[in-house]
Structures are given as structure tokens and as C-alpha cells.
PDB file of N, CA and C in Angstrom:
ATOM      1  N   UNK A   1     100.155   9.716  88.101  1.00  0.00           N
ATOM      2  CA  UNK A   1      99.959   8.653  87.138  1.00  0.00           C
ATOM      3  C   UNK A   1      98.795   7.769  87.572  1.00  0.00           C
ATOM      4  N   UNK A   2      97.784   7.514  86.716  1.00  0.00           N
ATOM      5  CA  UNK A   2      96.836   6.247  86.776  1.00  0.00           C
ATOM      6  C   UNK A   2      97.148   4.782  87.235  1.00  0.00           C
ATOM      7  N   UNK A   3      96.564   4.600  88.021  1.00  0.00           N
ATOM      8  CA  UNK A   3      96.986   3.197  88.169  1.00  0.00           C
ATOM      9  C   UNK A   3      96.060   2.934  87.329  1.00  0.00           C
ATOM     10  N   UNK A   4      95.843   0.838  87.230  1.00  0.00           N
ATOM     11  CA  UNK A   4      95.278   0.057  86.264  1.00  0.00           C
ATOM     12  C   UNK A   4      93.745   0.272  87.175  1.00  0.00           C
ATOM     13  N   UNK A   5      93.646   0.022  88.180  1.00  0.00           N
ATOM     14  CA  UNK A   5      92.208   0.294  89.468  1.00  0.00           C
ATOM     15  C   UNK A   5      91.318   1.019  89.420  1.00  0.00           C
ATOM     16  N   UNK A   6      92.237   2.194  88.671  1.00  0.00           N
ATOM     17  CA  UNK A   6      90.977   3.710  88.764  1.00  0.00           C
ATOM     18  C   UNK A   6      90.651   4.088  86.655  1.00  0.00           C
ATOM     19  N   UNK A   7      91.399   3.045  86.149  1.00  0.00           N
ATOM     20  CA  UNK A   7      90.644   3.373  85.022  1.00  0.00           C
ATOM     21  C   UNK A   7      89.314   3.028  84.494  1.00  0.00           C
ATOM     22  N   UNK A   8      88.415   3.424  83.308  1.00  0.00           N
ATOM     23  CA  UNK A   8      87.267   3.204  83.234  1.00  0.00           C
ATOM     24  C   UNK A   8      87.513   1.697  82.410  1.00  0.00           C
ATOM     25  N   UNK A   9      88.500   1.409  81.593  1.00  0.00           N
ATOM     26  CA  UNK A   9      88.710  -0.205  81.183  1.00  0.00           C
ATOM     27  C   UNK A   9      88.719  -1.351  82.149  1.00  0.00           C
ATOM     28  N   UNK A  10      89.428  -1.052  83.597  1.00  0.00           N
ATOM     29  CA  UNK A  10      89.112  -1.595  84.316  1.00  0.00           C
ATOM     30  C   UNK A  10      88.055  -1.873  85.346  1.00  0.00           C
ATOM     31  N   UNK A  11      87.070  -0.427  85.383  1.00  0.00           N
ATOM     32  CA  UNK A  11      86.159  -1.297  85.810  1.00  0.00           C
ATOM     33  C   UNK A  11      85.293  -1.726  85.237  1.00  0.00           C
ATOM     34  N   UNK A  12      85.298  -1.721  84.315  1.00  0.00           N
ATOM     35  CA  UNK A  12      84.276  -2.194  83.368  1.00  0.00           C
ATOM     36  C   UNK A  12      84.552  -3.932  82.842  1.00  0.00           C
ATOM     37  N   UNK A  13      86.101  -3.983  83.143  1.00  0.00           N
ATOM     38  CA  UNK A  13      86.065  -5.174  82.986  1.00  0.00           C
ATOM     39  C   UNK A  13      85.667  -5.690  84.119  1.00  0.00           C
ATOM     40  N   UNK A  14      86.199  -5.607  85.473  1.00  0.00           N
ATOM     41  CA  UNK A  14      86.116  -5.745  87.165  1.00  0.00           C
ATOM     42  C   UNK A  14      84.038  -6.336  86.638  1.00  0.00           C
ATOM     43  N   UNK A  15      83.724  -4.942  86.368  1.00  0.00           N
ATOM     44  CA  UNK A  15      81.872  -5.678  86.596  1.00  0.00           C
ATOM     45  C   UNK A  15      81.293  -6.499  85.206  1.00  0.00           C
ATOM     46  N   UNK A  16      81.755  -6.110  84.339  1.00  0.00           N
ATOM     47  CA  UNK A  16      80.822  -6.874  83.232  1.00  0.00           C
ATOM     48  C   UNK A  16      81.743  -8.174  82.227  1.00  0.00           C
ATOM     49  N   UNK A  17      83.096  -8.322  83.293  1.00  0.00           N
ATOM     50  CA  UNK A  17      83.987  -9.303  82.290  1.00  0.00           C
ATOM     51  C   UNK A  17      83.698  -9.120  80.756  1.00  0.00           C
ATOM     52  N   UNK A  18      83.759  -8.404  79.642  1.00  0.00           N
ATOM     53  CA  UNK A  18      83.439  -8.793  78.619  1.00  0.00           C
ATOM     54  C   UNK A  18      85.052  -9.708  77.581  1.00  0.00           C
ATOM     55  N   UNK A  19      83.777 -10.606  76.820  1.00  0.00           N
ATOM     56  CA  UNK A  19      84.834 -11.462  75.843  1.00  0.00           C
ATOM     57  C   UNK A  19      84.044 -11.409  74.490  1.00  0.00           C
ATOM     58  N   UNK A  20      84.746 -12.246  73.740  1.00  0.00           N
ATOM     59  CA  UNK A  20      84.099 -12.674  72.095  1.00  0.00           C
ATOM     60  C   UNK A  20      82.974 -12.732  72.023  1.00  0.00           C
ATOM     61  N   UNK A  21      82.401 -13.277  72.844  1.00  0.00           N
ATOM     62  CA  UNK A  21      80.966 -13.977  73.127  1.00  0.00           C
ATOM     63  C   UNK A  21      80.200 -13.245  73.350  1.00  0.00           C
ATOM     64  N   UNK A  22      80.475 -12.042  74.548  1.00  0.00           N
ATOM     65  CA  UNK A  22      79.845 -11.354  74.881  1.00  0.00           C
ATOM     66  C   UNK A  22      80.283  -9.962  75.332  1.00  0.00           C
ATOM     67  N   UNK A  23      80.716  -8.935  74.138  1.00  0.00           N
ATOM     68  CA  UNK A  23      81.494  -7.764  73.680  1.00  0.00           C
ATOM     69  C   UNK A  23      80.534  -6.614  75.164  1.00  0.00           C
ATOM     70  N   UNK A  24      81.673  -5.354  75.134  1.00  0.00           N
ATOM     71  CA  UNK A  24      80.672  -4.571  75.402  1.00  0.00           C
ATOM     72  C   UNK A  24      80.986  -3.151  74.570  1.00  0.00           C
ATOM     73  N   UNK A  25      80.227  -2.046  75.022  1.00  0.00           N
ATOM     74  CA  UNK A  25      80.243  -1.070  74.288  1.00  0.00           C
ATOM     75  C   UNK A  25      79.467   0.012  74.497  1.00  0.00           C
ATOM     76  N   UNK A  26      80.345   0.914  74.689  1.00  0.00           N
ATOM     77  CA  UNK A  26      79.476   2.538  75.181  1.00  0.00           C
ATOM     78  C   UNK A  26      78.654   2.712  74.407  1.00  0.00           C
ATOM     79  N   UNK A  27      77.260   2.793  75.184  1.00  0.00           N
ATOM     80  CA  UNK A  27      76.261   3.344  74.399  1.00  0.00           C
ATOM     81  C   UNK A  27      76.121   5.004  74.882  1.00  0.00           C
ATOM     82  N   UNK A  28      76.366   5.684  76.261  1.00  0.00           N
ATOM     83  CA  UNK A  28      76.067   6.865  76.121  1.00  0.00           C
ATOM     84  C   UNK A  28      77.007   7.955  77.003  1.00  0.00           C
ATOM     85  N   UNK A  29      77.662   8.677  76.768  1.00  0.00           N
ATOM     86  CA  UNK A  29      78.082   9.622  77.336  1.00  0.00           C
ATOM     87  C   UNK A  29      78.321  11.048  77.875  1.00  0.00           C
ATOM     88  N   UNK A  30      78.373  11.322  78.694  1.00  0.00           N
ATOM     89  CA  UNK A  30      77.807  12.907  78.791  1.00  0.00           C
ATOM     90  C   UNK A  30      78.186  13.300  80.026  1.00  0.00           C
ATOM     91  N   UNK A  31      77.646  14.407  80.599  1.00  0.00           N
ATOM     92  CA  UNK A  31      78.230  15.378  82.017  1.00  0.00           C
ATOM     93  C   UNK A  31      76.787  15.439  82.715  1.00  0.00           C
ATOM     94  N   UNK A  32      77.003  15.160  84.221  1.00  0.00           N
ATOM     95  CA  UNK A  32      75.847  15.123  85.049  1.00  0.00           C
ATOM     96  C   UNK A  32      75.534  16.627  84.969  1.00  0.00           C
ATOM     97  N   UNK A  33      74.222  17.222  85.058  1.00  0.00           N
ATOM     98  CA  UNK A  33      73.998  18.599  84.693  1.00  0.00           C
ATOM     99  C   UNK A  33      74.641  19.466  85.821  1.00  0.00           C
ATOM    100  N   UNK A  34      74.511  18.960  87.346  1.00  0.00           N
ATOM    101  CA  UNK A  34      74.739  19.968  88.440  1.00  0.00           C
ATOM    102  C   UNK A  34      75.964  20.160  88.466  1.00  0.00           C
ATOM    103  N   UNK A  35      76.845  19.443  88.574  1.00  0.00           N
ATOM    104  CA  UNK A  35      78.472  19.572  88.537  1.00  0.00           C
ATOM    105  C   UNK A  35      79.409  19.176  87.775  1.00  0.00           C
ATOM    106  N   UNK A  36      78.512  18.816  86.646  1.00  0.00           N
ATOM    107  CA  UNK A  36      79.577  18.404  85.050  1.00  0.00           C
ATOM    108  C   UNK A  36      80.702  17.484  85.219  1.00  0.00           C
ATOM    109  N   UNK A  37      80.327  16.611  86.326  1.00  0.00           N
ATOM    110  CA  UNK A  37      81.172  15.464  86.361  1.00  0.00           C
ATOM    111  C   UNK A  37      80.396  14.658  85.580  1.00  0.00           C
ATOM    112  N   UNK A  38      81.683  13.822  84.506  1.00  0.00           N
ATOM    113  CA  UNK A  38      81.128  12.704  83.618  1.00  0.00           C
ATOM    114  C   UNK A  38      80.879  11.611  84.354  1.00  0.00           C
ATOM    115  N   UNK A  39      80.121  11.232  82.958  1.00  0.00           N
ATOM    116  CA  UNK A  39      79.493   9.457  82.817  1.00  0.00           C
ATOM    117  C   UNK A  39      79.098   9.184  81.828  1.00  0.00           C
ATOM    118  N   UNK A  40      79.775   7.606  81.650  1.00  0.00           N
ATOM    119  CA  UNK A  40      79.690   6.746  80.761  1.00  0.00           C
ATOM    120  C   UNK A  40      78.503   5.520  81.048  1.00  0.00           C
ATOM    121  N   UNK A  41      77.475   4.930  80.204  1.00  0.00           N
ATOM    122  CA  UNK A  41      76.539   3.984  80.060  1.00  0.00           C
ATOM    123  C   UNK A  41      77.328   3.029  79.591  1.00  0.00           C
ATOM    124  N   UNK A  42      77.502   1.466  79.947  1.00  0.00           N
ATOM    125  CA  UNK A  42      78.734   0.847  78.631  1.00  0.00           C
ATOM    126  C   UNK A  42      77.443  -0.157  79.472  1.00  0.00           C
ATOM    127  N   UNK A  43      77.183  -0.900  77.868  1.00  0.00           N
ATOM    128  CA  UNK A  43      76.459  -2.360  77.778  1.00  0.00           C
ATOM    129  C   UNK A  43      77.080  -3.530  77.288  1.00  0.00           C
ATOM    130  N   UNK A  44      76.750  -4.809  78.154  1.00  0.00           N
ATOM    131  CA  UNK A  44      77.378  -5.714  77.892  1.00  0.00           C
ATOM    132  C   UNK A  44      76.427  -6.634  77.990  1.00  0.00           C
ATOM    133  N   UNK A  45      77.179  -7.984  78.350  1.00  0.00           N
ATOM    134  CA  UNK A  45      76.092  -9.531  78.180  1.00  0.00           C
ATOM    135  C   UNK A  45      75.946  -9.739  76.736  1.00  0.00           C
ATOM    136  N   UNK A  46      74.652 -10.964  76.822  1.00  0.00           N
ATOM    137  CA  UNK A  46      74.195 -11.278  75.727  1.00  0.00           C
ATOM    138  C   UNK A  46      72.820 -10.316  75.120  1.00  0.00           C
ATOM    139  N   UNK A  47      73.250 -10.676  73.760  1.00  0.00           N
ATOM    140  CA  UNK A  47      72.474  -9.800  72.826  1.00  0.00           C
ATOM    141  C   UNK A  47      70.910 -10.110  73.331  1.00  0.00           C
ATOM    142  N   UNK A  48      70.268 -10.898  73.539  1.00  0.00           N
ATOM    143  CA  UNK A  48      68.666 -10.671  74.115  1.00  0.00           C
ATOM    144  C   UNK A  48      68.481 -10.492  75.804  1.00  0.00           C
ATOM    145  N   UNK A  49      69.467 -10.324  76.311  1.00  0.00           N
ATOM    146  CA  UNK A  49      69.116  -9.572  77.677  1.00  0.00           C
ATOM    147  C   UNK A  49      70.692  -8.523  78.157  1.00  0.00           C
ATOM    148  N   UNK A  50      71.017  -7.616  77.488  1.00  0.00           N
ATOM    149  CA  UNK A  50      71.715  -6.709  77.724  1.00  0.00           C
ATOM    150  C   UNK A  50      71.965  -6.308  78.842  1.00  0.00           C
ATOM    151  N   UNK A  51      73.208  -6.409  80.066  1.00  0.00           N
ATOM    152  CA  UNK A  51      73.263  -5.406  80.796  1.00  0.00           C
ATOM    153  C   UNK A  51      74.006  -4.253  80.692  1.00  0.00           C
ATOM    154  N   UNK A  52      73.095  -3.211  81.483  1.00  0.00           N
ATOM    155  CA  UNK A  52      73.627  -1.526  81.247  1.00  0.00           C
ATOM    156  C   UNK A  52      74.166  -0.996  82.195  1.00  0.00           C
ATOM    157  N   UNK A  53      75.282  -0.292  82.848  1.00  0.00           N
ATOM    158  CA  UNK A  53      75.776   0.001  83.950  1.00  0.00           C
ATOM    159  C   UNK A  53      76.012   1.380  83.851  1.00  0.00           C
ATOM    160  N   UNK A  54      75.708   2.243  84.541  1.00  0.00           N
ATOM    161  CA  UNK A  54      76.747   3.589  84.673  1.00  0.00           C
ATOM    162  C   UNK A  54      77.665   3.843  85.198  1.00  0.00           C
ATOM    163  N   UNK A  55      78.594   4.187  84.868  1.00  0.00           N
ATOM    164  CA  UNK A  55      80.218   4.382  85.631  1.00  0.00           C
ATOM    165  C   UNK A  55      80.091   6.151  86.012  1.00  0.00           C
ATOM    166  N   UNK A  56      80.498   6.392  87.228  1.00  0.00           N
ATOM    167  CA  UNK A  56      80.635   7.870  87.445  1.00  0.00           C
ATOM    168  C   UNK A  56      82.084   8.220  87.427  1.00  0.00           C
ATOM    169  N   UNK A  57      82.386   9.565  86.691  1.00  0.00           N
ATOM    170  CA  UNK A  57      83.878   9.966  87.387  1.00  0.00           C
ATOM    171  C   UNK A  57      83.868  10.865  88.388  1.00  0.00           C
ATOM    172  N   UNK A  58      84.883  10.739  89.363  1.00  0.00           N
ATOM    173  CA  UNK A  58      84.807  11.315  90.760  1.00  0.00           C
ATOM    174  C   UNK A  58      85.940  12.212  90.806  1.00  0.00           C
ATOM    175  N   UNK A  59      85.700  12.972  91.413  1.00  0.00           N
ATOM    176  CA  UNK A  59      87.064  14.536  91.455  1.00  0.00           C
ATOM    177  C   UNK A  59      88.513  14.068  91.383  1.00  0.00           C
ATOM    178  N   UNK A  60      88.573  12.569  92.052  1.00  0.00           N
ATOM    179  CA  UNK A  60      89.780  12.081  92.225  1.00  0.00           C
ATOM    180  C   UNK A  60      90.149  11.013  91.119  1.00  0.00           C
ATOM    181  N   UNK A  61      89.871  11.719  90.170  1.00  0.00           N
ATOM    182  CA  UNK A  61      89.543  10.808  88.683  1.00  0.00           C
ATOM    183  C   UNK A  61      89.506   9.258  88.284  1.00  0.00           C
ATOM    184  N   UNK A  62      89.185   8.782  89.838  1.00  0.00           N
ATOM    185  CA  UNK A  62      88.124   7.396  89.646  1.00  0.00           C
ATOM    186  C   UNK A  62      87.147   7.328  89.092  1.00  0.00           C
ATOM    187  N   UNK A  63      86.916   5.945  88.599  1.00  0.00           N
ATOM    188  CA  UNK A  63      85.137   5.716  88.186  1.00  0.00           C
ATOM    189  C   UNK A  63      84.841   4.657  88.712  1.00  0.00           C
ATOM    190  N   UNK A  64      83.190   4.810  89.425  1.00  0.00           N
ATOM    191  CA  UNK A  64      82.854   3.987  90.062  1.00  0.00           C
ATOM    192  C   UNK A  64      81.317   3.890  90.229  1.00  0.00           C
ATOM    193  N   UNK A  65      80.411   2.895  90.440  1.00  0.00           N
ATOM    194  CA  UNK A  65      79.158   2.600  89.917  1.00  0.00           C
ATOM    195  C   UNK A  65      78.323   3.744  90.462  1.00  0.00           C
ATOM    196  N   UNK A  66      78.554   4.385  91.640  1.00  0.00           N
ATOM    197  CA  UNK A  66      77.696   5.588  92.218  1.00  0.00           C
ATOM    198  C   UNK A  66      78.206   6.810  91.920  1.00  0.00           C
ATOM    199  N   UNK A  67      77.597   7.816  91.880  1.00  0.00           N
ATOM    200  CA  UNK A  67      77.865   9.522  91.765  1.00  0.00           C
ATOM    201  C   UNK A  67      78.261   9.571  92.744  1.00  0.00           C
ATOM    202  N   UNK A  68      79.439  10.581  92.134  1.00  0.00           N
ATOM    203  CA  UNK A  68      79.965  11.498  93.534  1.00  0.00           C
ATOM    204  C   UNK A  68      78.848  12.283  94.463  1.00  0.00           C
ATOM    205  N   UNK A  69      79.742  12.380  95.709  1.00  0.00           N
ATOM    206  CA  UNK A  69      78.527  12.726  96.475  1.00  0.00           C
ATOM    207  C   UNK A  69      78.505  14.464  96.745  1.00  0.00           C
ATOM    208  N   UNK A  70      76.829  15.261  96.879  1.00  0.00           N
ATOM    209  CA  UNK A  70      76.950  16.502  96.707  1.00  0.00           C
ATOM    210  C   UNK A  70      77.703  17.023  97.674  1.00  0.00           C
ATOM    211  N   UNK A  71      78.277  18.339  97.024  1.00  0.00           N
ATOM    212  CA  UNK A  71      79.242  18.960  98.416  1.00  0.00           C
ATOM    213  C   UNK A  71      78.128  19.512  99.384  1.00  0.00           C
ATOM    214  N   UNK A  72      77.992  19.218 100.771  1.00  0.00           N
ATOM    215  CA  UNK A  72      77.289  19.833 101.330  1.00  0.00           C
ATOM    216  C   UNK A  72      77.369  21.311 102.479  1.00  0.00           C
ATOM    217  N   UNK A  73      76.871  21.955 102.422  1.00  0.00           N
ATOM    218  CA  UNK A  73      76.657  23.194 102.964  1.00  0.00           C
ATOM    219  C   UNK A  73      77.212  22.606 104.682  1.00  0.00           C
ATOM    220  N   UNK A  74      78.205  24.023 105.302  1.00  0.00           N
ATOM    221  CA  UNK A  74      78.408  23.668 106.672  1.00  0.00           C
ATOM    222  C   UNK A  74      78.820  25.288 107.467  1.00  0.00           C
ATOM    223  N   UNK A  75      78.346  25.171 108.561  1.00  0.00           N
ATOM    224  CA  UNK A  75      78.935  26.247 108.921  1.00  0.00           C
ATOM    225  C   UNK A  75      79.504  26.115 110.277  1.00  0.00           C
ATOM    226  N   UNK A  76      80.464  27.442 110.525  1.00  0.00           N
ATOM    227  CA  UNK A  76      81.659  27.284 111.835  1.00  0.00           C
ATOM    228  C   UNK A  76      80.766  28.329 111.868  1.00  0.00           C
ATOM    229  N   UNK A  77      81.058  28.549 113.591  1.00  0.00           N
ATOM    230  CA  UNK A  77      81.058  29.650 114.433  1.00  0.00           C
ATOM    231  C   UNK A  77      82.220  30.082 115.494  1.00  0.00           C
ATOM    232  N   UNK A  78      82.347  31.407 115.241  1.00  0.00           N
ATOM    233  CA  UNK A  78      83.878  31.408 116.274  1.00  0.00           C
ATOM    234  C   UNK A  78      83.690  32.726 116.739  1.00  0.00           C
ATOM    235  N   UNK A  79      83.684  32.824 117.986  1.00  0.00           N
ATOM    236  CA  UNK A  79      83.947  34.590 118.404  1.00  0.00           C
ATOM    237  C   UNK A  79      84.451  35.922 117.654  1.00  0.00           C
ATOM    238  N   UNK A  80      83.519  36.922 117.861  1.00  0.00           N
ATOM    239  CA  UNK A  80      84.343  37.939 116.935  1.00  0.00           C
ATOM    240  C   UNK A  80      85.394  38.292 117.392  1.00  0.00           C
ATOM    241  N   UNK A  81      86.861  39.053 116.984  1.00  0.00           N
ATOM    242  CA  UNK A  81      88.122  39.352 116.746  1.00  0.00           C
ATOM    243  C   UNK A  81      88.107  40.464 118.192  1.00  0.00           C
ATOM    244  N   UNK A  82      88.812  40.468 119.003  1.00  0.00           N
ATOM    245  CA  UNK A  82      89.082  41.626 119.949  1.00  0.00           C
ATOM    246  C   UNK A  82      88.028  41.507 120.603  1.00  0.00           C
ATOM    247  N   UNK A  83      87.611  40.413 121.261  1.00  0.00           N
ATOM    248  CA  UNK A  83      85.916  40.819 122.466  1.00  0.00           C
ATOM    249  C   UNK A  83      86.951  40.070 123.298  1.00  0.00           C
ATOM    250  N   UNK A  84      86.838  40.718 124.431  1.00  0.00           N
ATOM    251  CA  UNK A  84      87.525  40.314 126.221  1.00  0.00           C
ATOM    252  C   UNK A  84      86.014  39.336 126.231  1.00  0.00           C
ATOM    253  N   UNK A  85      85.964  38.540 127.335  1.00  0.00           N
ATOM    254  CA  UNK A  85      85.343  37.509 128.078  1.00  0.00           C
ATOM    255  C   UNK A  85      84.249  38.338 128.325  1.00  0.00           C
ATOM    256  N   UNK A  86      84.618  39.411 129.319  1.00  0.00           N
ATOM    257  CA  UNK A  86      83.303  40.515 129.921  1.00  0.00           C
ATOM    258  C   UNK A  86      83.027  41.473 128.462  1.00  0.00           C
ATOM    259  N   UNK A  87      83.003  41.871 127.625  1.00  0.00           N
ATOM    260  CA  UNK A  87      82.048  42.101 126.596  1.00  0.00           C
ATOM    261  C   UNK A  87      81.102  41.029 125.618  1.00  0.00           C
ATOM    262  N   UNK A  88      82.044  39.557 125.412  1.00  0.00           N
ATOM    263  CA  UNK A  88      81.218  38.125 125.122  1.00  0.00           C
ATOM    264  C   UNK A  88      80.335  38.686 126.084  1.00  0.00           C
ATOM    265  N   UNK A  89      80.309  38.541 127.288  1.00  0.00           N
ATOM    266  CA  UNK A  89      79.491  38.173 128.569  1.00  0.00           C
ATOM    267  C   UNK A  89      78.372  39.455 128.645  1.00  0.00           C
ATOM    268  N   UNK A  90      79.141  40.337 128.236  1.00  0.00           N
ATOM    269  CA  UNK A  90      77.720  41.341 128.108  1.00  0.00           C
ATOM    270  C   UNK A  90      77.124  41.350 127.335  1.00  0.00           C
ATOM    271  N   UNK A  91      77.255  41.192 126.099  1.00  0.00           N
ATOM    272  CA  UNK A  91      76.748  41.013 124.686  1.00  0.00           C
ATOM    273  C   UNK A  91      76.044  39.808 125.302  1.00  0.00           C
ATOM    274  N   UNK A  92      76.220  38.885 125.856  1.00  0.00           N
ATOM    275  CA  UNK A  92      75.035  37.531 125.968  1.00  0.00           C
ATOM    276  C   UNK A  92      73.713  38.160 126.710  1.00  0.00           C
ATOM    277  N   UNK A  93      74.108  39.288 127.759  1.00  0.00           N
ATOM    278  CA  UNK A  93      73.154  39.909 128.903  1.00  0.00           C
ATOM    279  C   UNK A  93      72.026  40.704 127.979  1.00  0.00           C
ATOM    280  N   UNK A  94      72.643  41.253 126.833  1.00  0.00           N
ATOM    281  CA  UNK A  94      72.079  42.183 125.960  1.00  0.00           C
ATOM    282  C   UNK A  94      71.445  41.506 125.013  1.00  0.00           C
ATOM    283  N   UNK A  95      71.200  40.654 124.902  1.00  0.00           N
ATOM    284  CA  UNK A  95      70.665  39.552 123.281  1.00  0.00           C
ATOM    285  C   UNK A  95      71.797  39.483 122.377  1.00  0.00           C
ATOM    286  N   UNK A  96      72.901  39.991 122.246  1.00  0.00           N
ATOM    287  CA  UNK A  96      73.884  39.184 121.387  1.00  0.00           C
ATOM    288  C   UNK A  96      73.706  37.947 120.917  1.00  0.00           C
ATOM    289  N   UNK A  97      74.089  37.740 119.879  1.00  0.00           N
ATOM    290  CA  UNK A  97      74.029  36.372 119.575  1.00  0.00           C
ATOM    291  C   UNK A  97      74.716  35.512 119.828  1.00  0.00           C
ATOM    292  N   UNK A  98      76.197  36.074 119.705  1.00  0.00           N
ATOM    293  CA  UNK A  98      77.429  36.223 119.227  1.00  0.00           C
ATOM    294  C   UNK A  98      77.526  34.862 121.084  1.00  0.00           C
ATOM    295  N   UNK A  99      77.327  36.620 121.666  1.00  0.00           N
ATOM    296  CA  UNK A  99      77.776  36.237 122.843  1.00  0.00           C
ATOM    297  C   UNK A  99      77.078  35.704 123.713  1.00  0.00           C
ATOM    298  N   UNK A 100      75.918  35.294 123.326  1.00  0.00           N
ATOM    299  CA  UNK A 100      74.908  33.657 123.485  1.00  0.00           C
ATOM    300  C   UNK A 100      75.578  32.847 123.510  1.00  0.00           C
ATOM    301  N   UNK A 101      75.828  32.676 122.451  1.00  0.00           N
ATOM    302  CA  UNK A 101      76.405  31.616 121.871  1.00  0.00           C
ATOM    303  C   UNK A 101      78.173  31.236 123.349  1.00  0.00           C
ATOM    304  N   UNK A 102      78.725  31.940 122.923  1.00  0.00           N
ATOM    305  CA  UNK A 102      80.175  32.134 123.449  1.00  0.00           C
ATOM    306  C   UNK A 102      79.841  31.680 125.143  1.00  0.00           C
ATOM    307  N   UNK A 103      78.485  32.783 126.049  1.00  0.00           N
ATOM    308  CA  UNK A 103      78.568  32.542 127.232  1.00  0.00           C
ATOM    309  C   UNK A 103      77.988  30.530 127.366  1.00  0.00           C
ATOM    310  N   UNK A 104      77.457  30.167 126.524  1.00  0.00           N
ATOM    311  CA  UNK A 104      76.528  28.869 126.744  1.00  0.00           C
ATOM    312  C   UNK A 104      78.158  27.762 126.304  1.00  0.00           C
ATOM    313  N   UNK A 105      78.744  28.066 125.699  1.00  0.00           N
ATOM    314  CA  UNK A 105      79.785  27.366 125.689  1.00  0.00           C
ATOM    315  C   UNK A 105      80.855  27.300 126.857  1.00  0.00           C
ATOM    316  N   UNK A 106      81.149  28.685 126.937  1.00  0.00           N
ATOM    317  CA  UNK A 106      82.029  29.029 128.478  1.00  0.00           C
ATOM    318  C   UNK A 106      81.710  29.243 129.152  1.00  0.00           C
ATOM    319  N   UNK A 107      80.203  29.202 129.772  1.00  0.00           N
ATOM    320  CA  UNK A 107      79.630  28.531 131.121  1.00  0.00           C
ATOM    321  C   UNK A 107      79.615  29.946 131.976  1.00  0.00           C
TER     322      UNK A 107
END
């Protein structure tokens, strides 16, 4: 269930308070192209100096003034499956990579 915190009514009230005086109102909506997470444009203030805000929605179906952030690329390395210590260790003697890697860690 939503709390009142993570809806887009609330933050929109949270940043641009709107009242009688000074209404607001989505002007544009749509899906960021790379990962089709939405966003809303909602304008408020007074009619001769308008402010415009973008609200992002985030995987965890918050909205909040910045884009989610890109997933970034990572990689593990872990010994291959069934190598004893002395084949790591020879494979390092031989140019292995593997077991480069493995002997510079286990010394």
C-alpha cells in the first residue's frame, strides 16, 4: 500500500504548495527513453513567472525531483570449479589468468 510520502500529489504539494491563487497543473507527461521510467512536468506559481518541476518515478514507485539512477555494469571474479591450489598455482606459472589472479590474492 502507498503511503501519503511517496505519492505524486504529495510531492507536488511538499515543493510547489499550490492554492486558489496559485493552481498547478500537468503540463507534460511521458517515459524517459532508456528505461521507460515515467515523468511528470507539473507547473505552478503565478501566471507571469511560472514554476516547472519534473517529478521522476523510481522502481520503488516513489517520485522524486531527480532520475533514477543508471544500473551500472559490475563484475565478480571467483576461481574456476575443481582447481586444487597447485593447478591455481600452475596456471599462474603458465600465464593463466585465472590463476594470476587467484596466486596474487593467496600469496
Amino acid at each position: 500500500m502507498k503511503t501519503p510520502e511517496t505519492s505524486l500529489r504529495w510531492i507536488v504539494e511538499k515543493w510547489l504548495a499550490p492554492s486558489m491563487v496559485s493552481p498547478v497543473r500537468v503540463t507534460q507527461f511521458s517515459r524517459v527513453r532508456e528505461r521507460g521510467n515515467r515523468y511528470v512536468r507539473v507547473e505552478g506559481g503565478r501566471h507571469d513567472s511560472p514554476i516547472r518541476i519534473y517529478f521522476f518515478r523510481h522502481d520503488d514507485r516513489t517520485w522524486c525531483v531527480f532520475p533514477p539512477e543508471r544500473a551500472r555494469l559490475s563484475m565478480l571474479a571467483s576461481p574456476a570449479p575443481n582447481r586444487t591450489a597447485r593447478e591455481v598455482h600452475d596456471g599462474a606459472r603458465q600465464g593463466d589468468a585465472i590463476g594470476r589472479m587467484m596466486a596474487i590474492t593467496n600469496g
